[in-house]
N, C-alpha and C. Protein backbone atom coordinates (compact mmCIF):
# COMPACT_ATOMS: atom_id res chain seq x y z
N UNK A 1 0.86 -1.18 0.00
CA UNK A 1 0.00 0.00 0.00
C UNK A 1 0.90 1.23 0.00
N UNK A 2 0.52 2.41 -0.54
CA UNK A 2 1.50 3.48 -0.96
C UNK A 2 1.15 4.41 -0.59
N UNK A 3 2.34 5.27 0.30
CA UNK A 3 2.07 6.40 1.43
C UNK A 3 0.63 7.22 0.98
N UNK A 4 -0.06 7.45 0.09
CA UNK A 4 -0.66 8.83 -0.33
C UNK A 4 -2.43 7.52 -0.08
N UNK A 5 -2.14 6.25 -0.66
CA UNK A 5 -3.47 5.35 -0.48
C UNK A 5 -3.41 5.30 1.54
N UNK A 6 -2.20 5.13 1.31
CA UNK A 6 -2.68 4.89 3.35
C UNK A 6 -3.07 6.59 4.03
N UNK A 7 -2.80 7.50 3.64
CA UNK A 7 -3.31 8.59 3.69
C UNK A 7 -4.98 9.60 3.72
N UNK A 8 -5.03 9.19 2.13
CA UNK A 8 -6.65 8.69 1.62
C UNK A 8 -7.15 7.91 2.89
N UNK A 9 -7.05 6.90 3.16
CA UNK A 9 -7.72 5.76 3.85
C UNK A 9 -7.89 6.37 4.71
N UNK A 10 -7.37 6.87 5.98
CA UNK A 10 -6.60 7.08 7.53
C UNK A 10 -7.51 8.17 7.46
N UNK A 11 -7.83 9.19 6.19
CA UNK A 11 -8.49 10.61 6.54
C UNK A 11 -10.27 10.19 6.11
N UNK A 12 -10.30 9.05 4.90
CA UNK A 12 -11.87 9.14 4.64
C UNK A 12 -12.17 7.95 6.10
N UNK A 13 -11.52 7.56 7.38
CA UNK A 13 -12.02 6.93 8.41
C UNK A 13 -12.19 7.65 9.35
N UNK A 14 -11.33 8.65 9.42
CA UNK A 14 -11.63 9.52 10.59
C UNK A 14 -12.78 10.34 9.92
N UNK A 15 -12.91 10.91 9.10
CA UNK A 15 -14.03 11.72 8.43
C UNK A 15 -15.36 10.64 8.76
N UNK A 16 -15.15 9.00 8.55
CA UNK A 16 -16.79 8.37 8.77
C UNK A 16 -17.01 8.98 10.33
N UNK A 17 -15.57 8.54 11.12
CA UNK A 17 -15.96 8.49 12.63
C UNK A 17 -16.82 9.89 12.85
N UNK A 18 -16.12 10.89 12.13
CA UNK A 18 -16.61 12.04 12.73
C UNK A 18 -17.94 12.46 12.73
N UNK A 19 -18.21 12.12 11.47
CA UNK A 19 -19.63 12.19 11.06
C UNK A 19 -20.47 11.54 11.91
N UNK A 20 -20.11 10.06 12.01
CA UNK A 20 -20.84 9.26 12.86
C UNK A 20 -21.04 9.81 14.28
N UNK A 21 -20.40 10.52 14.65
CA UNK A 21 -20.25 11.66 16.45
C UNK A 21 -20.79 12.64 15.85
N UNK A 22 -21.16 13.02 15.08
CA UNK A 22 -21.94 14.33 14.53
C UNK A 22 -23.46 14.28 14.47
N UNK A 23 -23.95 13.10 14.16
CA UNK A 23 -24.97 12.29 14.11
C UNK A 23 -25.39 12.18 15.41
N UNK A 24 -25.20 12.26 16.17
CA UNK A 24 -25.76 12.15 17.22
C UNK A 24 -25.28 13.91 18.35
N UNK A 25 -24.76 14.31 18.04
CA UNK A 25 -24.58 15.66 18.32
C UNK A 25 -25.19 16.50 18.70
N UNK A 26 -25.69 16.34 17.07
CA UNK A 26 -26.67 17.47 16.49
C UNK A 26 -27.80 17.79 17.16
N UNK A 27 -29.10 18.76 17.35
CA UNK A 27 -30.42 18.77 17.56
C UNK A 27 -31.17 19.04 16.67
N UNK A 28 -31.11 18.85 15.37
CA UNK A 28 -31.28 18.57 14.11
C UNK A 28 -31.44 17.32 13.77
N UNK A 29 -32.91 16.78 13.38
CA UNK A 29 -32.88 15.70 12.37
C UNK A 29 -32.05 15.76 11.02
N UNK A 30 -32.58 16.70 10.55
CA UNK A 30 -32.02 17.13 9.02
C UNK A 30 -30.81 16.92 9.26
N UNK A 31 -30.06 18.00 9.62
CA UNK A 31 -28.81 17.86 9.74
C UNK A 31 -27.85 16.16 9.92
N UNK A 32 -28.76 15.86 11.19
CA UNK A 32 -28.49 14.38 11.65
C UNK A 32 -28.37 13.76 10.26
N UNK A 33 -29.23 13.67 9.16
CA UNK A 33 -29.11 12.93 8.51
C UNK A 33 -28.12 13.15 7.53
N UNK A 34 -28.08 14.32 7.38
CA UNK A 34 -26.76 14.52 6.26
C UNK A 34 -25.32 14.18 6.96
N UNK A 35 -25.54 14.69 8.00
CA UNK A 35 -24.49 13.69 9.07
C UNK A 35 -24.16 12.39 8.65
N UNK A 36 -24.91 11.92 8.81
CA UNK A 36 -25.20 10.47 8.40
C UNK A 36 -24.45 9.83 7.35
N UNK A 37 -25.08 10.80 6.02
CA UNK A 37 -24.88 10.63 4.24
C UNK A 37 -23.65 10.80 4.61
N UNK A 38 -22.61 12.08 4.99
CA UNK A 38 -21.50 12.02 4.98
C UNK A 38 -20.06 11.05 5.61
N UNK A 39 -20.97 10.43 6.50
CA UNK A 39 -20.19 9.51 7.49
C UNK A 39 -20.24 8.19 6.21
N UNK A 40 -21.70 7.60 5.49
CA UNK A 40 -21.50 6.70 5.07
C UNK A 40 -20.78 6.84 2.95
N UNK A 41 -21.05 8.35 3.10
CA UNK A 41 -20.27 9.09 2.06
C UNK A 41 -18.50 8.28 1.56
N UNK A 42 -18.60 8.94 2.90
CA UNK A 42 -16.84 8.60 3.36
C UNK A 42 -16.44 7.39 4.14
N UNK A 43 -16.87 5.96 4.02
CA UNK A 43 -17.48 5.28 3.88
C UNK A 43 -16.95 4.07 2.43
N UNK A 44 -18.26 4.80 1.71
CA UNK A 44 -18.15 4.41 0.22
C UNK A 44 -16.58 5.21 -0.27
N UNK A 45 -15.91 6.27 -0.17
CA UNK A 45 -14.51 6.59 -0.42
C UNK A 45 -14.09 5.58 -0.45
N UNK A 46 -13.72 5.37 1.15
CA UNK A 46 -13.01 4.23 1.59
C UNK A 46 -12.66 2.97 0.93
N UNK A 47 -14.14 2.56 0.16
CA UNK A 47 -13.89 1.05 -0.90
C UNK A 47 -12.99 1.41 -2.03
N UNK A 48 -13.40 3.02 -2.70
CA UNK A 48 -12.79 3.32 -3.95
C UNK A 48 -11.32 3.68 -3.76
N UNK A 49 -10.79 3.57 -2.57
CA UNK A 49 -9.21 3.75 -2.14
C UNK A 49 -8.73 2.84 -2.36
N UNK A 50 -9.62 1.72 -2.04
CA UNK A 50 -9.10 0.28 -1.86
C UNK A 50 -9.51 -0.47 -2.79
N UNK A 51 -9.86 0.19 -3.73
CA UNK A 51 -10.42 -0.38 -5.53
C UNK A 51 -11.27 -1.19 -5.47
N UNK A 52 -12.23 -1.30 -4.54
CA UNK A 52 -13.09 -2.00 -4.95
C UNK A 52 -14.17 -0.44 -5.06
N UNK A 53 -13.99 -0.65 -6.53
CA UNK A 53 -14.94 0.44 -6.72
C UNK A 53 -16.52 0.21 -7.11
N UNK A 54 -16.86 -1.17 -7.50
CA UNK A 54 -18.27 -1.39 -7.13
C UNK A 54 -18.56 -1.10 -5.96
N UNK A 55 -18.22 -1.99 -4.86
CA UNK A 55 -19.01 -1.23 -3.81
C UNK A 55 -18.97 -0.28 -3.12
N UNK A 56 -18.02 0.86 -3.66
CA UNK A 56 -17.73 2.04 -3.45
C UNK A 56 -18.57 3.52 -3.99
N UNK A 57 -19.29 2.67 -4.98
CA UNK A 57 -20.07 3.27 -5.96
C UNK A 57 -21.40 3.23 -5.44
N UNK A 58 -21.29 1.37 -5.34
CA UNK A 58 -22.98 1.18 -4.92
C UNK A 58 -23.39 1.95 -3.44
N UNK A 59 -22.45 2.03 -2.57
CA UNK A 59 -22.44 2.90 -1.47
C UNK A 59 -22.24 4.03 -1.24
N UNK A 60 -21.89 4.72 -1.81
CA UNK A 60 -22.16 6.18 -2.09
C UNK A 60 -23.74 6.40 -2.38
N UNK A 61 -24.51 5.74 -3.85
CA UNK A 61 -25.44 6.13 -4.45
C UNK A 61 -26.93 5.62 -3.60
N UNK A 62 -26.29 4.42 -3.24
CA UNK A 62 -27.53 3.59 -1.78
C UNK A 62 -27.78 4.67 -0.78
N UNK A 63 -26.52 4.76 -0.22
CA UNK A 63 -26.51 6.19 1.23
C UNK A 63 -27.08 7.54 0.54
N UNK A 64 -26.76 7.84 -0.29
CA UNK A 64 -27.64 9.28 -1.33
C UNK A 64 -29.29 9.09 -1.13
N UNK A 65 -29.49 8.23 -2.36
CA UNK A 65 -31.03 7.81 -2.08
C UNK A 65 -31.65 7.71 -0.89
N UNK A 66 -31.06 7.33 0.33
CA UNK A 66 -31.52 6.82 1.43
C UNK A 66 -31.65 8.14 1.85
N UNK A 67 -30.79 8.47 2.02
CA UNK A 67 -30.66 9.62 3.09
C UNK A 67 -31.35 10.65 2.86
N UNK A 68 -31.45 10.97 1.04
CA UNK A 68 -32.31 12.25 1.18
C UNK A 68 -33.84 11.66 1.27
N UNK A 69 -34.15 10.51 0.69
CA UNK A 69 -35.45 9.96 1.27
C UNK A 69 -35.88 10.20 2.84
N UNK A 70 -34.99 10.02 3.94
CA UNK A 70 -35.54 9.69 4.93
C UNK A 70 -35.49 11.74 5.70
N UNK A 71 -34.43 12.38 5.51
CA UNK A 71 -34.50 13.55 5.03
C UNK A 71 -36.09 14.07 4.90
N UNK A 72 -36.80 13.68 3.80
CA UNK A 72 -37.32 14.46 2.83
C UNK A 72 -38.76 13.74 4.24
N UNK A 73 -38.46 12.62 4.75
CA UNK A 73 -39.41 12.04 5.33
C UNK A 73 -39.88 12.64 7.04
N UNK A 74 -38.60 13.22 7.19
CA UNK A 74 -38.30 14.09 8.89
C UNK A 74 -39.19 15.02 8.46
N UNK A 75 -38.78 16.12 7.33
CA UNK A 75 -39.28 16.92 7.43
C UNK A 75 -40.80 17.08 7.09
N UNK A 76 -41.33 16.34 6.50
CA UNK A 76 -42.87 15.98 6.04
C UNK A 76 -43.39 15.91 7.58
N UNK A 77 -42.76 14.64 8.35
CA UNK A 77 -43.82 13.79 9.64
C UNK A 77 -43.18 14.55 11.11
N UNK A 78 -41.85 15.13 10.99
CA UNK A 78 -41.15 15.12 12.43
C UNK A 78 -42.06 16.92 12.80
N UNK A 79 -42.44 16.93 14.03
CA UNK A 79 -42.49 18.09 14.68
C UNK A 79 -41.85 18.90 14.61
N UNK A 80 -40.24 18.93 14.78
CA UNK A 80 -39.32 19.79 14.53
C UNK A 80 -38.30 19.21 14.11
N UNK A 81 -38.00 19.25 12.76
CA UNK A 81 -37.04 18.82 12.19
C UNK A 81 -36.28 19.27 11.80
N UNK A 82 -36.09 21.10 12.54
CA UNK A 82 -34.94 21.61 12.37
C UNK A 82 -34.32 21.56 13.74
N UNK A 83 -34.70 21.39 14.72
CA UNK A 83 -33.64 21.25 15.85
C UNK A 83 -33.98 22.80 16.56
N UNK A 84 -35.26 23.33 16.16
CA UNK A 84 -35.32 24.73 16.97
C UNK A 84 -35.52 24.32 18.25
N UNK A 85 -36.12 23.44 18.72
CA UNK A 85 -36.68 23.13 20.01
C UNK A 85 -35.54 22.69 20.67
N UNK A 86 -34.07 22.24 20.17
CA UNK A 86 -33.34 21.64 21.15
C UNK A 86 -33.71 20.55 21.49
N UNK A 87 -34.18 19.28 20.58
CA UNK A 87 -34.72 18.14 20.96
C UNK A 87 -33.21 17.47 21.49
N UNK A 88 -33.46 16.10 22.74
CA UNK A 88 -32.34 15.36 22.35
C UNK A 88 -31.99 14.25 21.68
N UNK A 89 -30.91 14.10 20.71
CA UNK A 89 -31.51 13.10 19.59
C UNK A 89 -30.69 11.53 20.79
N UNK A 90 -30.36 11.80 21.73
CA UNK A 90 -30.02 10.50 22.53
C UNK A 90 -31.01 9.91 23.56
N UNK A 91 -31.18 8.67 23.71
CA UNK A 91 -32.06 8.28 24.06
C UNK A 91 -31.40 6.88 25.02
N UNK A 92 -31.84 6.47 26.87
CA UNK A 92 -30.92 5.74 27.10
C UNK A 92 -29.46 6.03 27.43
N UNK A 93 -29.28 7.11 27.85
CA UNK A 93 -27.24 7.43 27.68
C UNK A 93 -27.01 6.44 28.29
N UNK A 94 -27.06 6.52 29.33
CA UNK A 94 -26.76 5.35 30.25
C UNK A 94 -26.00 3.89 29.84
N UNK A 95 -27.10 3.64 29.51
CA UNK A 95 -27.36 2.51 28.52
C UNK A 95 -26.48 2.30 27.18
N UNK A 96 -26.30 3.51 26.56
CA UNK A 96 -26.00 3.45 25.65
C UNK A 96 -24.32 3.89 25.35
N UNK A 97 -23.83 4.92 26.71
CA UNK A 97 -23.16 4.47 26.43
C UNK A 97 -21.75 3.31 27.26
N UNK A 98 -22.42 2.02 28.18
CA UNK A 98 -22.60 1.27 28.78
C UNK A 98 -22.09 -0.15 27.42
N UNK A 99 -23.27 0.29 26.36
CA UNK A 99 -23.05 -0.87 25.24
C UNK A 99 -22.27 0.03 24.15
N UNK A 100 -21.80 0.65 24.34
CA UNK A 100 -21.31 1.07 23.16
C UNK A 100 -19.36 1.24 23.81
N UNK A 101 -18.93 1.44 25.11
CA UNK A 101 -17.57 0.89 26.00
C UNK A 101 -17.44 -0.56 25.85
N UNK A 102 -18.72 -1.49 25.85
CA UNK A 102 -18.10 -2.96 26.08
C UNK A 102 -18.48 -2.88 24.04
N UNK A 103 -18.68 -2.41 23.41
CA UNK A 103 -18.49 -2.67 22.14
C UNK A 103 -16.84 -2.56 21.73
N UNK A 104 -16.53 -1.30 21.84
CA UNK A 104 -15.22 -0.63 21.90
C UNK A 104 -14.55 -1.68 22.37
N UNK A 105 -14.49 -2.13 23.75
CA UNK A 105 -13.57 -2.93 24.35
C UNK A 105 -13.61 -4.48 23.26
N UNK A 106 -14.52 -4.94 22.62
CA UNK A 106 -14.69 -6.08 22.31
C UNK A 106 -13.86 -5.81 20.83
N UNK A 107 -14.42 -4.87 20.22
CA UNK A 107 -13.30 -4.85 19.10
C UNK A 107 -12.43 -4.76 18.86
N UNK A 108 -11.51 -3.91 20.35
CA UNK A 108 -9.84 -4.18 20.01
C UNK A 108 -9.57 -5.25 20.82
N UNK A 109 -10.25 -6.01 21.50
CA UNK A 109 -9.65 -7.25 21.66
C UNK A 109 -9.77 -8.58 20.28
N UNK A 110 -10.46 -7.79 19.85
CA UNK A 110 -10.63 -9.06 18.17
C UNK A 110 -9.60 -8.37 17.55
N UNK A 111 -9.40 -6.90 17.34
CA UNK A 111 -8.22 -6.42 16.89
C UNK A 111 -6.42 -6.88 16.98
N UNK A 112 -6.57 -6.46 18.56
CA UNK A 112 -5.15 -6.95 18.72
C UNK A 112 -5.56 -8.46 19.11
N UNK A 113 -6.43 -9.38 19.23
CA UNK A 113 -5.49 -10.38 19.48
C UNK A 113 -5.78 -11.63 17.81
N UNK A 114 -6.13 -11.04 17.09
CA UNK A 114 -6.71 -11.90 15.83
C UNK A 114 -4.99 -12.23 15.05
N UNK A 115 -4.96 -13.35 14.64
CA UNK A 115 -3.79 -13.91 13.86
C UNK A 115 -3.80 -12.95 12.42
N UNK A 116 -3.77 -11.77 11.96
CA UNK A 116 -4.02 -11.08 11.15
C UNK A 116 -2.83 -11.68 9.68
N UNK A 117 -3.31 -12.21 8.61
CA UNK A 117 -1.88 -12.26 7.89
C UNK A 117 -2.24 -11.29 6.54
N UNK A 118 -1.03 -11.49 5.87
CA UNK A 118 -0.78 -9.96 5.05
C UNK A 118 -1.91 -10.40 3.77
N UNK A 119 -2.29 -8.97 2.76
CA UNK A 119 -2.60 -9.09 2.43
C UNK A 119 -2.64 -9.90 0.88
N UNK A 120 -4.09 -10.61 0.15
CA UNK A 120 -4.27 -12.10 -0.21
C UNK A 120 -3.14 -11.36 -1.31
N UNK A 121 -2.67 -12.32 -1.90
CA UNK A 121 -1.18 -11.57 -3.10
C UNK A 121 -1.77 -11.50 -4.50
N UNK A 122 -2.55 -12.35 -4.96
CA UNK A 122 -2.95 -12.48 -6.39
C UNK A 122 -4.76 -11.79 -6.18
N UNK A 123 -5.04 -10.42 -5.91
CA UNK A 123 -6.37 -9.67 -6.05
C UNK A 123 -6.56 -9.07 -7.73
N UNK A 124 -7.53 -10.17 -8.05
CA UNK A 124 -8.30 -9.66 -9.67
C UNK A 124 -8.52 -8.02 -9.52
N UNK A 125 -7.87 -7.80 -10.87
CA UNK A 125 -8.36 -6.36 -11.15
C UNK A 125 -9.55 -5.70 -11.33
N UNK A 126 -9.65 -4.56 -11.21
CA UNK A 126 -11.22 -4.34 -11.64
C UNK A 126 -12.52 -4.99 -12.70
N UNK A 127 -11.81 -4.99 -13.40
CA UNK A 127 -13.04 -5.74 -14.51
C UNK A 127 -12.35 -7.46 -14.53
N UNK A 128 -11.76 -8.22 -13.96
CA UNK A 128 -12.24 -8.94 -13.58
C UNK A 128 -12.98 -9.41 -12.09
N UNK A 129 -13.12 -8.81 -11.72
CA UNK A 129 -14.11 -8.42 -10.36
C UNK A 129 -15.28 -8.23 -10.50
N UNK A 130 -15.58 -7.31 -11.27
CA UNK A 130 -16.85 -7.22 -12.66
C UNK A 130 -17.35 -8.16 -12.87
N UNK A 131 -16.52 -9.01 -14.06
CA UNK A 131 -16.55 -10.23 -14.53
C UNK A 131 -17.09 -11.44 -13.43
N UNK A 132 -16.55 -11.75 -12.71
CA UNK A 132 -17.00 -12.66 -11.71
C UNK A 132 -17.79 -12.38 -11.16
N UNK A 133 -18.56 -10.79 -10.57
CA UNK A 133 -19.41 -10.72 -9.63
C UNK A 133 -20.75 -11.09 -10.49
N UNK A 134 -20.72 -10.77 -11.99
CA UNK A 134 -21.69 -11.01 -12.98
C UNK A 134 -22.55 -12.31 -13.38
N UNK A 135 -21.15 -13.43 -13.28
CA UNK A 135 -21.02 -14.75 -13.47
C UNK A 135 -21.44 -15.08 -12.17
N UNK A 136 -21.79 -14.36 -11.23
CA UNK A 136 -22.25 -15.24 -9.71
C UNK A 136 -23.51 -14.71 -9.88
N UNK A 137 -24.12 -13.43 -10.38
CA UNK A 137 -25.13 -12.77 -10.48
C UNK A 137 -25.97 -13.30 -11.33
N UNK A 138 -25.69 -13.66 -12.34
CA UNK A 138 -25.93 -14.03 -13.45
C UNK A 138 -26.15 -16.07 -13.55
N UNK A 139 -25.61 -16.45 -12.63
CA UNK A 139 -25.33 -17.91 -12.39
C UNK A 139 -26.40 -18.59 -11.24
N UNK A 140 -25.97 -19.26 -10.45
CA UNK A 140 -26.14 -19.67 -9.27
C UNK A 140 -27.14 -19.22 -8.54
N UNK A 141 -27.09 -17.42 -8.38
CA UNK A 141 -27.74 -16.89 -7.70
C UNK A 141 -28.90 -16.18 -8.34
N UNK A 142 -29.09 -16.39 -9.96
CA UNK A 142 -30.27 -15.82 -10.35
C UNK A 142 -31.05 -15.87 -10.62
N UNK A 143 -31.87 -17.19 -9.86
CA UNK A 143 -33.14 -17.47 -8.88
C UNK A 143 -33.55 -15.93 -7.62
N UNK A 144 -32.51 -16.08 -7.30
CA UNK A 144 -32.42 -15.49 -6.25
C UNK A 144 -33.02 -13.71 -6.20
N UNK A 145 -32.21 -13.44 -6.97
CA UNK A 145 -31.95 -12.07 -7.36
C UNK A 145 -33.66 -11.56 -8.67
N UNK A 146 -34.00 -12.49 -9.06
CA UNK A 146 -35.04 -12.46 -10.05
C UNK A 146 -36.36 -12.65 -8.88
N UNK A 147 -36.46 -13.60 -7.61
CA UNK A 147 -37.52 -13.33 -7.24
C UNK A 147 -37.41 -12.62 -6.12
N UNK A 148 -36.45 -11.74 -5.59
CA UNK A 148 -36.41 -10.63 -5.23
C UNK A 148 -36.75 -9.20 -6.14
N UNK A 149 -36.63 -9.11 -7.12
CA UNK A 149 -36.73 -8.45 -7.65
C UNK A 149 -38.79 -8.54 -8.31
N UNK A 150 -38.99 -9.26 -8.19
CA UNK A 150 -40.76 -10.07 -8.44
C UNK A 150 -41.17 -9.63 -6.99
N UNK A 151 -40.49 -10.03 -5.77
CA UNK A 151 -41.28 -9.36 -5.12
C UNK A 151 -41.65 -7.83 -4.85
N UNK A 152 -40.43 -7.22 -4.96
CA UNK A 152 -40.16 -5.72 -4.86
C UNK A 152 -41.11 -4.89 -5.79
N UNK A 153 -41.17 -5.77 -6.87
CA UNK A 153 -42.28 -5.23 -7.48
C UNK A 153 -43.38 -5.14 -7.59
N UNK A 154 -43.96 -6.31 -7.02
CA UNK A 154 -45.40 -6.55 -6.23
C UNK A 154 -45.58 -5.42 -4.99
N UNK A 155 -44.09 -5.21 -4.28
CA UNK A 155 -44.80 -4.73 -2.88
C UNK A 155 -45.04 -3.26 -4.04
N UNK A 156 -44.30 -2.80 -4.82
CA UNK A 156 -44.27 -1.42 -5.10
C UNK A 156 -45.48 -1.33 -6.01
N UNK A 157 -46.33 -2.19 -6.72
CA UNK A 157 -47.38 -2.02 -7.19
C UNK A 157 -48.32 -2.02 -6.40
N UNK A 158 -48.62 -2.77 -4.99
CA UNK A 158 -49.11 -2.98 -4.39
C UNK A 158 -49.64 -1.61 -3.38
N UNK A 159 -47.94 -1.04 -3.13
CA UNK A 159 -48.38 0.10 -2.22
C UNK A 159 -48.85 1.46 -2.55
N UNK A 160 -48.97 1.60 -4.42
CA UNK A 160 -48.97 2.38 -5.25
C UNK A 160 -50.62 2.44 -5.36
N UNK A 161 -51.21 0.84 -5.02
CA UNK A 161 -52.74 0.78 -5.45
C UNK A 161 -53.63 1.37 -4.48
N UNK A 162 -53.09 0.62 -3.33
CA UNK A 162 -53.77 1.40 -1.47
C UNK A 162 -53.35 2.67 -1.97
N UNK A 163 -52.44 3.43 -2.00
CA UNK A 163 -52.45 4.73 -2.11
C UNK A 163 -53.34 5.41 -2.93
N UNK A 164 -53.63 4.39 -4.38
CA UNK A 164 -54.26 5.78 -5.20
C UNK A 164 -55.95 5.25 -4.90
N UNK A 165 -56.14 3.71 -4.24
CA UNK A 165 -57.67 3.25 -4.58
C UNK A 165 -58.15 4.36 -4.28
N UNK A 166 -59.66 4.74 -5.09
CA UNK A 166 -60.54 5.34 -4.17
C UNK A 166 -60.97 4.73 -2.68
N UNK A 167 -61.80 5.71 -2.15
CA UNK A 167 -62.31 5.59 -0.88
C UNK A 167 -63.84 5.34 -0.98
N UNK A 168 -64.76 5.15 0.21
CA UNK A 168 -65.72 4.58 -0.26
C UNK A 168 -66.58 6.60 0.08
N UNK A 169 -65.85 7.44 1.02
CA UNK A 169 -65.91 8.21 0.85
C UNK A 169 -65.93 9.83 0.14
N UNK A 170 -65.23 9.17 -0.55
CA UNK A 170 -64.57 9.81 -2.06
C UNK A 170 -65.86 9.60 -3.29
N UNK A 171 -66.28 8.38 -3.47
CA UNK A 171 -66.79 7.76 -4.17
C UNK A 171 -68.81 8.44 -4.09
N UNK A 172 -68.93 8.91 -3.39
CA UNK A 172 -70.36 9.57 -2.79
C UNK A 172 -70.41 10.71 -3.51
C-alpha cells in the first residue's frame, strides 16, 4: 500500500468516525441525517481507495437515495425537524453508552489479538471483479436475485394501489 493510499484511507475513516459523532450531536434531524450521508459518504470513499470500486459506488449512491429519502421524510412527519426546540436526539445514555464501551472494548480485543496475515497476493483487477461478480449474479444466484426483484415489485405495485384506490368516501 503506498504512502498517499494509506493517507486517503486514515483521513476518509476519521471523516466516517466524525460524522458518525456528529450524528448524534446534532439537535437537528435534518442535519443528523446529512451527518449520516457524509459519514456513510466517506465510507463508500473508503472502498474506492481500496479499488473495490463497485461497492464504493454502490455505497455512495444507496446512502444518497436513502438519506435524502428519509430527510425528505423528517421533514414531512417530524415536529421539529430543524432542531429549533433543542430536541435530544439521545435516548438511554446510560445505557447506551454502557453498550457502546463494552463494544469498543470487544473490538480491540478481536483487533489486537486476531492472527491477522498480510494481504491475499494475487487480487483480480477491476473488470475482472466485474466479470466474476456477474457470473455469480448471473449464475447460481439468479433465482435469487429475479424473485427478489418479483417481489419488490409486487410490494411497489401494491403500495402504489392502497395509495391511489378510491375511498368509499370519495366515491359519494
Amino acid at each position: 500500500m503506498s504512502l498517499a493510499t494509506a493517507l486517503f484511507l486514515a483521513f476518509f475513516g476519521v471523516a466516517a468516525i466524525w460524522f458518525g459523532i456528529v450524528v448524534f450531536r446534532t439537535h437537528s434531524m435534518v442535519r443528523s441525517a446529512i451527518a449520516l450521508l457524509f459519514s456513510q459518504t466517506a465510507i463508500g470513499a473508503m472502498f474506492l481507495v481500496m479499488q473495490a470500486e463497485f461497492l464504493g459506488v454502490l455505497q455512495i449512491m444507496m446512502m444518497a437515495t436513502e438519506m435524502s429519502v428519509m430527510a425528505i421524510f423528517m421533514v414531512m412527519f417530524m415536529m421539529d425537524p430543524g432542531g429549533m426546540g433543542k430536541m435530544d436526539m439521545t435516548h438511554q445514555k446510560r445505557l447506551s453508552l454502557w453498550a457502546g464501551g463494552i463494544g469498543l472494548v470487544a473490538a480491540l480485543v478481536v483487533i489486537w489479538t486476531a492472527g491477522w496475515q498480510g494481504p491475499v497476493p494475487d487480487v483480480p483487477g477491476a473488470d475482472e471483479q466485474a466479470r466474476l461478480l456477474g457470473r455469480e449474479i448471473l449464475g447460481r444466484s439468479m433465482f435469487i436475485f429475479e424473485s427478489a426483484a418479483l417481489m419488490i415489485l409486487t410490494a411497489m405495485i401494491a403500495a402504489t394501489m392502497v395509495a391511489i384506490a378510491p375511498q368509499e368516501k370519495d366515491s359519494q
